[in-house]
C-alpha atoms as a PDB file:
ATOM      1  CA  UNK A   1      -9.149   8.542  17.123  1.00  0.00           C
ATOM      2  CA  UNK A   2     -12.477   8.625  15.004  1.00  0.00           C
ATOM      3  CA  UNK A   3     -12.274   8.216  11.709  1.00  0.00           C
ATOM      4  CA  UNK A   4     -14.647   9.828   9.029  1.00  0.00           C
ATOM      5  CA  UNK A   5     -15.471   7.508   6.705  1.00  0.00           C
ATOM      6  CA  UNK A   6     -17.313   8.113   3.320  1.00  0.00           C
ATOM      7  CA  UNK A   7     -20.197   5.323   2.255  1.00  0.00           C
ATOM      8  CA  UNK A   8     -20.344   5.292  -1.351  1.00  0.00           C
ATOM      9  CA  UNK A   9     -23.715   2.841  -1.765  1.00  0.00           C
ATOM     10  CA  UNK A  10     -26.999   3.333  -3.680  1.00  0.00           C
ATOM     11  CA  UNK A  11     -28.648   0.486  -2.107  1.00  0.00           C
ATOM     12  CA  UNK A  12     -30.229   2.244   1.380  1.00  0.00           C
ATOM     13  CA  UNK A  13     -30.527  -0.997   3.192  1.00  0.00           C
ATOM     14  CA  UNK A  14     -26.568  -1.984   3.382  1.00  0.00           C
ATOM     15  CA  UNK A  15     -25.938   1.893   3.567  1.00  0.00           C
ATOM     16  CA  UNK A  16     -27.844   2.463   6.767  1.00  0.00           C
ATOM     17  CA  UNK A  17     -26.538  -0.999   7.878  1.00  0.00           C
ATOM     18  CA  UNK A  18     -22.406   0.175   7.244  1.00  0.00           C
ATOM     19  CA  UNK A  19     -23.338   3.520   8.661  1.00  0.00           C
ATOM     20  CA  UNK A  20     -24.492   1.808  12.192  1.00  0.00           C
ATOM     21  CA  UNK A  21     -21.901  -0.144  12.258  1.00  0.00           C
ATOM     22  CA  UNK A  22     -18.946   2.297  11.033  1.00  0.00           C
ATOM     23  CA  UNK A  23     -20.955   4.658  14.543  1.00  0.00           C
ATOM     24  CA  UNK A  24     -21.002   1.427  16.763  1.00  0.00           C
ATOM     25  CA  UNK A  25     -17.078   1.022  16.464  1.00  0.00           C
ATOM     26  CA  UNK A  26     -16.565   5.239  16.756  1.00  0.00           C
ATOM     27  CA  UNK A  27     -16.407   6.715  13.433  1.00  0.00           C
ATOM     28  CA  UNK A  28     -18.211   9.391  11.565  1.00  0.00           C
ATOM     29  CA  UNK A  29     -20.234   7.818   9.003  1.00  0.00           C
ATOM     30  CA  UNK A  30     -20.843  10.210   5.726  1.00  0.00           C
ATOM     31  CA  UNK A  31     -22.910   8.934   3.258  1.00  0.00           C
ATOM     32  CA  UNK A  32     -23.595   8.951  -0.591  1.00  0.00           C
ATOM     33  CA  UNK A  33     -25.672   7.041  -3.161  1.00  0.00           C
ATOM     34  CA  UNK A  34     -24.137   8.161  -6.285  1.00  0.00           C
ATOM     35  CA  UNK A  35     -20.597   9.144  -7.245  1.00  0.00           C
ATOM     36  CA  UNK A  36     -21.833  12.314  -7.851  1.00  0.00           C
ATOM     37  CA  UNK A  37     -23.020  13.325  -4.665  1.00  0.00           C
ATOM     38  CA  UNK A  38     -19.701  11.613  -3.260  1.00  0.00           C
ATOM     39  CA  UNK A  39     -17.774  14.030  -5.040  1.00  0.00           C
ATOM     40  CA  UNK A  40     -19.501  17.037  -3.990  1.00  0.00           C
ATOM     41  CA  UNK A  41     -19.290  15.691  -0.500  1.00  0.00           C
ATOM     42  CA  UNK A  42     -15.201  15.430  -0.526  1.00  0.00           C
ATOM     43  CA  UNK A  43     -14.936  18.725  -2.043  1.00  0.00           C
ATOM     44  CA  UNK A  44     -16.324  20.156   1.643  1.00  0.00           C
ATOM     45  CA  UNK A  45     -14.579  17.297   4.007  1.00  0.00           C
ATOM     46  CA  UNK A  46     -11.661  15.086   2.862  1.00  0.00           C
ATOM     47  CA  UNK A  47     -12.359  11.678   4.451  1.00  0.00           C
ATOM     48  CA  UNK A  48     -10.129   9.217   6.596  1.00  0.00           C
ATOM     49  CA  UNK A  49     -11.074   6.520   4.069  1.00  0.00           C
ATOM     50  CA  UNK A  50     -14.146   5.687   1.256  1.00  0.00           C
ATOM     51  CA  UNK A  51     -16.058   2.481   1.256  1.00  0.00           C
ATOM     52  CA  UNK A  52     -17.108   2.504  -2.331  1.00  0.00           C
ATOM     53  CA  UNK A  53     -19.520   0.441  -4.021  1.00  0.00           C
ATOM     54  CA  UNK A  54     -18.531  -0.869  -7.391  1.00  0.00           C
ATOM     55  CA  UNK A  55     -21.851  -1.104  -9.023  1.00  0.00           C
ATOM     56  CA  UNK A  56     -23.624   2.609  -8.762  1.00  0.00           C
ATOM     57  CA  UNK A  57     -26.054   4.396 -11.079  1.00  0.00           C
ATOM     58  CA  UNK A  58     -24.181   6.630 -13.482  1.00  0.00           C
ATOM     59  CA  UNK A  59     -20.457   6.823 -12.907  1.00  0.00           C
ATOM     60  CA  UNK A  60     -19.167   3.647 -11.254  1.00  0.00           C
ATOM     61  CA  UNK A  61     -17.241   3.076  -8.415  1.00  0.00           C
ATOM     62  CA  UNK A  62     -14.001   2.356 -10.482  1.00  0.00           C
ATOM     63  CA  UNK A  63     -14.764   5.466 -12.220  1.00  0.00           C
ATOM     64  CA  UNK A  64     -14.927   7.399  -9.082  1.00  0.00           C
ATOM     65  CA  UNK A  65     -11.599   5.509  -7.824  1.00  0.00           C
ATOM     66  CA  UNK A  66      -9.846   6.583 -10.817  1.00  0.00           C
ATOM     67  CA  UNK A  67     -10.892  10.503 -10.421  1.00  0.00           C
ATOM     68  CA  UNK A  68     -10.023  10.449  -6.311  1.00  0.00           C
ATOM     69  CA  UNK A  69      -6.520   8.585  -7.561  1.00  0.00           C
ATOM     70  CA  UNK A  70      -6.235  10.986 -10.136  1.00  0.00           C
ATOM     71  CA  UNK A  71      -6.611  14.522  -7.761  1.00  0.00           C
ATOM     72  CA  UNK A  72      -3.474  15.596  -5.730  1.00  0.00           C
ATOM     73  CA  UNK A  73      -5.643  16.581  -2.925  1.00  0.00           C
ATOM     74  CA  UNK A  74      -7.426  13.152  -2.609  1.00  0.00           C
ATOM     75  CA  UNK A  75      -5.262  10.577  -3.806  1.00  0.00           C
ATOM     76  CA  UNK A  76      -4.248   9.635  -0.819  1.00  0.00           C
ATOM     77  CA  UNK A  77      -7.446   9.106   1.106  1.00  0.00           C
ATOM     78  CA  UNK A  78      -7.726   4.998   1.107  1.00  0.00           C
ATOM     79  CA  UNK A  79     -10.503   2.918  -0.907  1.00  0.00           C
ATOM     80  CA  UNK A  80     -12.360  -0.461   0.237  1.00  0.00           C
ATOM     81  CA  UNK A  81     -14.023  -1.339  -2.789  1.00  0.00           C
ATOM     82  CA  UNK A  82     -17.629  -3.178  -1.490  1.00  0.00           C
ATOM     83  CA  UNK A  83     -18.846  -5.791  -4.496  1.00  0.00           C
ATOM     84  CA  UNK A  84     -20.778  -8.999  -5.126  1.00  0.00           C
ATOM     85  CA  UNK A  85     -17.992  -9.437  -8.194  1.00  0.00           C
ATOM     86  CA  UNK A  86     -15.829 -12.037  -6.699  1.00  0.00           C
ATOM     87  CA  UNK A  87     -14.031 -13.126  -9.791  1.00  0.00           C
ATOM     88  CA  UNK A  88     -10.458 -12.609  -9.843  1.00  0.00           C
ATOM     89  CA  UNK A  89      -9.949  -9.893 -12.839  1.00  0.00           C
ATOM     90  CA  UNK A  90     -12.564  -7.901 -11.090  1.00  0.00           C
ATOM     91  CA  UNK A  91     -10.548  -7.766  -7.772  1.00  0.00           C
ATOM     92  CA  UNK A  92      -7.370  -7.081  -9.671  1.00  0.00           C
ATOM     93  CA  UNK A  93      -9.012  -4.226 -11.648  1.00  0.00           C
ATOM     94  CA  UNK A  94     -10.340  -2.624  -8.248  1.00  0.00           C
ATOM     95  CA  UNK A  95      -6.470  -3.255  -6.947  1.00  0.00           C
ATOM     96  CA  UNK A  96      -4.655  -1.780  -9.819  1.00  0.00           C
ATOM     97  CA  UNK A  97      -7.464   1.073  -9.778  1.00  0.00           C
ATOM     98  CA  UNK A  98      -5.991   2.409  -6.535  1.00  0.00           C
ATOM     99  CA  UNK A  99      -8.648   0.499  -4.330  1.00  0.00           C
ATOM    100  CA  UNK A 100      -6.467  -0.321  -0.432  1.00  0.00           C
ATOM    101  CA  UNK A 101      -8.371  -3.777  -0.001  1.00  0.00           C
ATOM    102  CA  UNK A 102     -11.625  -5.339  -1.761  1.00  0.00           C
ATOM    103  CA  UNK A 103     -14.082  -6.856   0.210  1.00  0.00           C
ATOM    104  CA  UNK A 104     -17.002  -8.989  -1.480  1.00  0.00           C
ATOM    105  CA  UNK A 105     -20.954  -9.070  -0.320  1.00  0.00           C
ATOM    106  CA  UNK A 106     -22.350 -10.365   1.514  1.00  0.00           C
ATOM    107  CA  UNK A 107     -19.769  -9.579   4.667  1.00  0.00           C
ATOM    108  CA  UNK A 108     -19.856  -9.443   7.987  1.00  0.00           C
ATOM    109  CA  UNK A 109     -19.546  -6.344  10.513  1.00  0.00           C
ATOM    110  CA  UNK A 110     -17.057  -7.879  12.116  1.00  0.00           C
ATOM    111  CA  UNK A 111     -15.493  -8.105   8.696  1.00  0.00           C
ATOM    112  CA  UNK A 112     -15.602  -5.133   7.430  1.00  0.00           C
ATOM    113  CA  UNK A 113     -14.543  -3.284  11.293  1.00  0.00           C
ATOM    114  CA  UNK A 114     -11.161  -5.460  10.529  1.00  0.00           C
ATOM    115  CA  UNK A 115     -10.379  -4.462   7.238  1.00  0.00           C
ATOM    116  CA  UNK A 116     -11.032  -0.593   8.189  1.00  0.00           C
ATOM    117  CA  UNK A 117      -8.646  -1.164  10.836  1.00  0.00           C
ATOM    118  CA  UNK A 118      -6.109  -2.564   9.329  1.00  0.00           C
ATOM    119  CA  UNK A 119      -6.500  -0.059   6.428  1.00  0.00           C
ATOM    120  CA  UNK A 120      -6.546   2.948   8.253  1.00  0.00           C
ATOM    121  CA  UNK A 121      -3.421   1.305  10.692  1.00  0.00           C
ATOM    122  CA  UNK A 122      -1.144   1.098   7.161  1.00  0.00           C
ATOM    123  CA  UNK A 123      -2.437   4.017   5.412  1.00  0.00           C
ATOM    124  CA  UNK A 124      -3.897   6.588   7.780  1.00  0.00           C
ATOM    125  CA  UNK A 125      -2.608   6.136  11.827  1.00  0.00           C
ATOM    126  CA  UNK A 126      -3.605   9.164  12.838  1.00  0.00           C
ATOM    127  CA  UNK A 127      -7.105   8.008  12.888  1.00  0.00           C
ATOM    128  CA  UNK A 128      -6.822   4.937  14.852  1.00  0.00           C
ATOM    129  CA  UNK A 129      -7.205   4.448  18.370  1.00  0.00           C
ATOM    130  CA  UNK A 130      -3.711   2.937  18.638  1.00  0.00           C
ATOM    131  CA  UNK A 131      -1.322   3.908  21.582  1.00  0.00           C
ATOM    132  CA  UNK A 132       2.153   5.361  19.882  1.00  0.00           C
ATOM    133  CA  UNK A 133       4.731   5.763  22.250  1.00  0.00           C
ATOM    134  CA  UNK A 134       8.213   7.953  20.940  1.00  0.00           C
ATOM    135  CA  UNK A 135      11.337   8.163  23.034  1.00  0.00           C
ATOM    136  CA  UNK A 136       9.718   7.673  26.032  1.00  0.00           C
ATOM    137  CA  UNK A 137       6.539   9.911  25.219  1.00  0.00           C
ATOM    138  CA  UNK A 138       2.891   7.598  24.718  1.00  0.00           C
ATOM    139  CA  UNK A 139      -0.192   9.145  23.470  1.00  0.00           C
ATOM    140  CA  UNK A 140      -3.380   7.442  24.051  1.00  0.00           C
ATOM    141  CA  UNK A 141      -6.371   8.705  21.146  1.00  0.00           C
ATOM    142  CA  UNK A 142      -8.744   6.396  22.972  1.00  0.00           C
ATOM    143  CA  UNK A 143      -8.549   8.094  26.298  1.00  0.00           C
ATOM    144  CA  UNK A 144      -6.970  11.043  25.796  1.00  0.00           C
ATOM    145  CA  UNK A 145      -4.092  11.046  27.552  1.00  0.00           C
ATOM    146  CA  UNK A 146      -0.076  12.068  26.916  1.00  0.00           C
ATOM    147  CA  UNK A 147       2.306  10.501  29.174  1.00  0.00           C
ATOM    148  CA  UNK A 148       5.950  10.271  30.308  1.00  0.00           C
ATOM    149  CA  UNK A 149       6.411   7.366  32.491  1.00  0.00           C
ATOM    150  CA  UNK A 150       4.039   8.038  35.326  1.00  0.00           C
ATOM    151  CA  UNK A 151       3.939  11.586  34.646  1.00  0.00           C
ATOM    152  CA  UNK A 152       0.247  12.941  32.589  1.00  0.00           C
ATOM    153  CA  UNK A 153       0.973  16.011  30.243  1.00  0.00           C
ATOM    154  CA  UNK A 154      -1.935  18.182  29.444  1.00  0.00           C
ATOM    155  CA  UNK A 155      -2.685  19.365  26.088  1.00  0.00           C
ATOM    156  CA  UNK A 156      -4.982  21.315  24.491  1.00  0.00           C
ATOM    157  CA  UNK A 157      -7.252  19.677  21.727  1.00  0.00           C
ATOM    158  CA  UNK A 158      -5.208  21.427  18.600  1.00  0.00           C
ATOM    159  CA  UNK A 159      -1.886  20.449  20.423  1.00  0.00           C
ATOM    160  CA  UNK A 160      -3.017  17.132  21.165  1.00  0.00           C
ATOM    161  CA  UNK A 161      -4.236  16.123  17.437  1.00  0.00           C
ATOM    162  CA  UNK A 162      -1.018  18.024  16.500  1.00  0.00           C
ATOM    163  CA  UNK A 163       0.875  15.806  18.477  1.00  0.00           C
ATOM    164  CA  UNK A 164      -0.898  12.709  17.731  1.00  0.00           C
ATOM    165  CA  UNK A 165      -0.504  13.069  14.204  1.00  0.00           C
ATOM    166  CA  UNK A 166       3.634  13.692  14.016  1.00  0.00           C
ATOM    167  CA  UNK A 167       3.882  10.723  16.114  1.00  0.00           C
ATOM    168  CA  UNK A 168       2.227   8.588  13.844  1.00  0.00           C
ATOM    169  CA  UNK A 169       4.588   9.749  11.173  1.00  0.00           C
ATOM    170  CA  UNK A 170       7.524  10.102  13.244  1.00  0.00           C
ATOM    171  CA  UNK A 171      10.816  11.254  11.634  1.00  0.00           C
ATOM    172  CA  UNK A 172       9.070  12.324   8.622  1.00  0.00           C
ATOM    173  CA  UNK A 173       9.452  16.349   7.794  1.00  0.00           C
ATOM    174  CA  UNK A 174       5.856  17.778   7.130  1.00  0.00           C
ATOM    175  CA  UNK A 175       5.699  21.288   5.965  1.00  0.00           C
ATOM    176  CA  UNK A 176       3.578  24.188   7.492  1.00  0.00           C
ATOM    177  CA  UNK A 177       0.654  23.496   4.931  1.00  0.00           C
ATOM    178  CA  UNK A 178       0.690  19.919   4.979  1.00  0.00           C
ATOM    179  CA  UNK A 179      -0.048  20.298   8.913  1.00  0.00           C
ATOM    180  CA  UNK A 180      -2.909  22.850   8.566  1.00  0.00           C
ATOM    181  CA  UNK A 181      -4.462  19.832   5.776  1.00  0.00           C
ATOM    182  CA  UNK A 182      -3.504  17.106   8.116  1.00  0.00           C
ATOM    183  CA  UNK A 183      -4.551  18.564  11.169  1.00  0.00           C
ATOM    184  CA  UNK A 184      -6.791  21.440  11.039  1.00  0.00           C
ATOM    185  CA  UNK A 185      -8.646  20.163   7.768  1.00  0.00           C
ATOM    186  CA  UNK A 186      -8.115  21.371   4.300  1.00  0.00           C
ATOM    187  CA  UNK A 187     -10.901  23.451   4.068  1.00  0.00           C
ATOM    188  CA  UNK A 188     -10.136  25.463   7.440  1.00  0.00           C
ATOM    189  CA  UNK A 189      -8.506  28.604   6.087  1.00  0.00           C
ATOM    190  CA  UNK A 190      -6.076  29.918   8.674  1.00  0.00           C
ATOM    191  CA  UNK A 191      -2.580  31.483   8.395  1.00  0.00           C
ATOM    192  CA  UNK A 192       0.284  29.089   7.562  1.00  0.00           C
ATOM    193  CA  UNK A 193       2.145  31.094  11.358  1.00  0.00           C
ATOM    194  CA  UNK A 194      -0.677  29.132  13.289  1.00  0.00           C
ATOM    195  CA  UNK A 195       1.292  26.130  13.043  1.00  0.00           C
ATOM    196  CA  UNK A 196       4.193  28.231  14.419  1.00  0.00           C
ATOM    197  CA  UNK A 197       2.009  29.235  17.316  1.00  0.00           C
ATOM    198  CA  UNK A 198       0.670  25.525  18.336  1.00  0.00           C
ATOM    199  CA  UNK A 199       4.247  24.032  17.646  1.00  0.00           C
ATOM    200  CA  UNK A 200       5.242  26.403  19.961  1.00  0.00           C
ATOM    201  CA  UNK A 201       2.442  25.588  22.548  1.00  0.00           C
ATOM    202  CA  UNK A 202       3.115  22.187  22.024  1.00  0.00           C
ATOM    203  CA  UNK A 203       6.514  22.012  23.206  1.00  0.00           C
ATOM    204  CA  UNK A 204       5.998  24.029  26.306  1.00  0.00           C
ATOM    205  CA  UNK A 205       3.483  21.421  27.451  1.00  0.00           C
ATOM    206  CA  UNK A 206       5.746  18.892  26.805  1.00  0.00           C
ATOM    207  CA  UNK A 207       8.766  20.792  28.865  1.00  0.00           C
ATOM    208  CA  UNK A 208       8.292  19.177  32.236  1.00  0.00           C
ATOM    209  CA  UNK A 209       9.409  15.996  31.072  1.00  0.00           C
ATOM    210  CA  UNK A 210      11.921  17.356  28.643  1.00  0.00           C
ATOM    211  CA  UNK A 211       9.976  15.786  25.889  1.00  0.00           C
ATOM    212  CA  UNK A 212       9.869  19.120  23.966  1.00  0.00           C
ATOM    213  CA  UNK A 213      13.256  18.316  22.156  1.00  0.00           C
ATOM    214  CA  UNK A 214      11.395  15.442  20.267  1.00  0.00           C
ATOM    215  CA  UNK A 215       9.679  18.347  18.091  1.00  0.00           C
ATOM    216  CA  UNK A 216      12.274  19.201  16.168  1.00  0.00           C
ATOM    217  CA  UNK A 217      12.123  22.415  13.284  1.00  0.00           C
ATOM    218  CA  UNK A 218      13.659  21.795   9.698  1.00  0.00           C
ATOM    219  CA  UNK A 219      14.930  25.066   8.927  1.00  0.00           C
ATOM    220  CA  UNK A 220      13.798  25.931   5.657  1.00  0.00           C
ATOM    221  CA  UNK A 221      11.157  22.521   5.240  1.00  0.00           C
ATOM    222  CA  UNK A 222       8.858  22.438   8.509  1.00  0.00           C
ATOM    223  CA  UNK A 223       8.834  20.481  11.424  1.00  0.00           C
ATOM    224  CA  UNK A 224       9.115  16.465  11.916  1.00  0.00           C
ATOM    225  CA  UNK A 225       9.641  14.529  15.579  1.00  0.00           C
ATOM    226  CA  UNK A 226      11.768  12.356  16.254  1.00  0.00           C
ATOM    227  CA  UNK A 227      14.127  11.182  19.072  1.00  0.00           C
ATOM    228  CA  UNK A 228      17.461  11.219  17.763  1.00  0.00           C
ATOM    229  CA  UNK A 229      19.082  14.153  17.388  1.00  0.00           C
END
């Protein structure tokens, strides 16, 4: 699935060149010159990832790592640190900062297309394009479809990202808020029952192939799927 990806870089040329290239492959390109205007931009949309730019007027982009590392609600959102510092102590400081991977200028597309995939495959799933299949059940982001063998399940759009997203974290137990973060978006303010009401929907779609017993409730934590019992 598209990802929405945060550019961190004060030089416009390579910005408007990542952006193109981050829409060419499918994501959402959001963009920011300072760390200060990438700040206020996370407070109103969490991103899938952040290419960050070391060297940026006023706070740098370790700075900036440190304070997203540092925040419950964003420490988890992966960093590709973008620098012409190739020297070894600078990579390790952008590593131990928190930084995912550290690519160094100049790079290629190609390049940098690779390491956000791979990135986003290990850190965030749910916004790759990958097919996950579970007990049976595939989900394809890139077309759209749910299947059962040769059988297509139709989903709405909330119960399909809903899906989508406890399949890429299969047999892990995610509660009622963490879902309305994950998959409605942290700032969407809707009641925590919603969930209830999808999770529902969800499994009725996927009764024809008897797929609904893979969504499985946690009394007490929240929901997880998974195919044993």
């Amino acid at each position: 699935m598209p990802a929405t990806i945060l550019v961190v870089e004060d030089e416009p040329a390579i910005q408007e060149l990542i952006a193109y290239n981050l829409r060419q492959a499918g994501h959402e390109a959001m963009r920011a010159e300072t760390a200060e205007q990438a700040l206020n931009l996370v407070r109103d949309v969490l991103p899938d990832l952040v290419l960050l730019d070391w060297m940026l007027p006023g706070q740098s982009g370790i700075e900036f790592a440190r304070r997203m590392k540092a925040d419950r609600r964003t420490r988890e959102v992966p960093i590709i640190m973008l620098t012409a510092r190739a020297e070894e102590p600078d990579k390790l400081l952008g590593l131990e900062t928190g930084a995912d991977d550290y690519i160094t200028k100049p790079f290629s597309p190609r390049e940098l297309n690779a390491r956000i995939k791979a990135v986003l495959r290990r850190r965030a799933p749910e916004a790759t394009d990958d097919r996950v299949e579970v007990g049976g059940l595939q989900i394809d982001p890139a077309s759209h479809r749910v299947t059962a063998g040769d059988v297509a399940l139709v989903l709405g759009p909330t119960e399909f990202r809903l899906l989508h997203y406890l399949m890429t974290h299969a047999e892990r137990v995610h509660s009622r808020v963490q879902l309305l973060d994950q998959v409605w978006g942290d700032h969407v303010f809707v009641e925590e029952r919603t969930v209830d009401v999808h999770i529902r929907r969800l499994r009725k779609a996927l009764e024809p192939t008897g797929h609904d017993r893979l969504v499985q409730t946690v009394r007490g934590s929240g929901y997880r799927l998974s195919d044993s019992p």
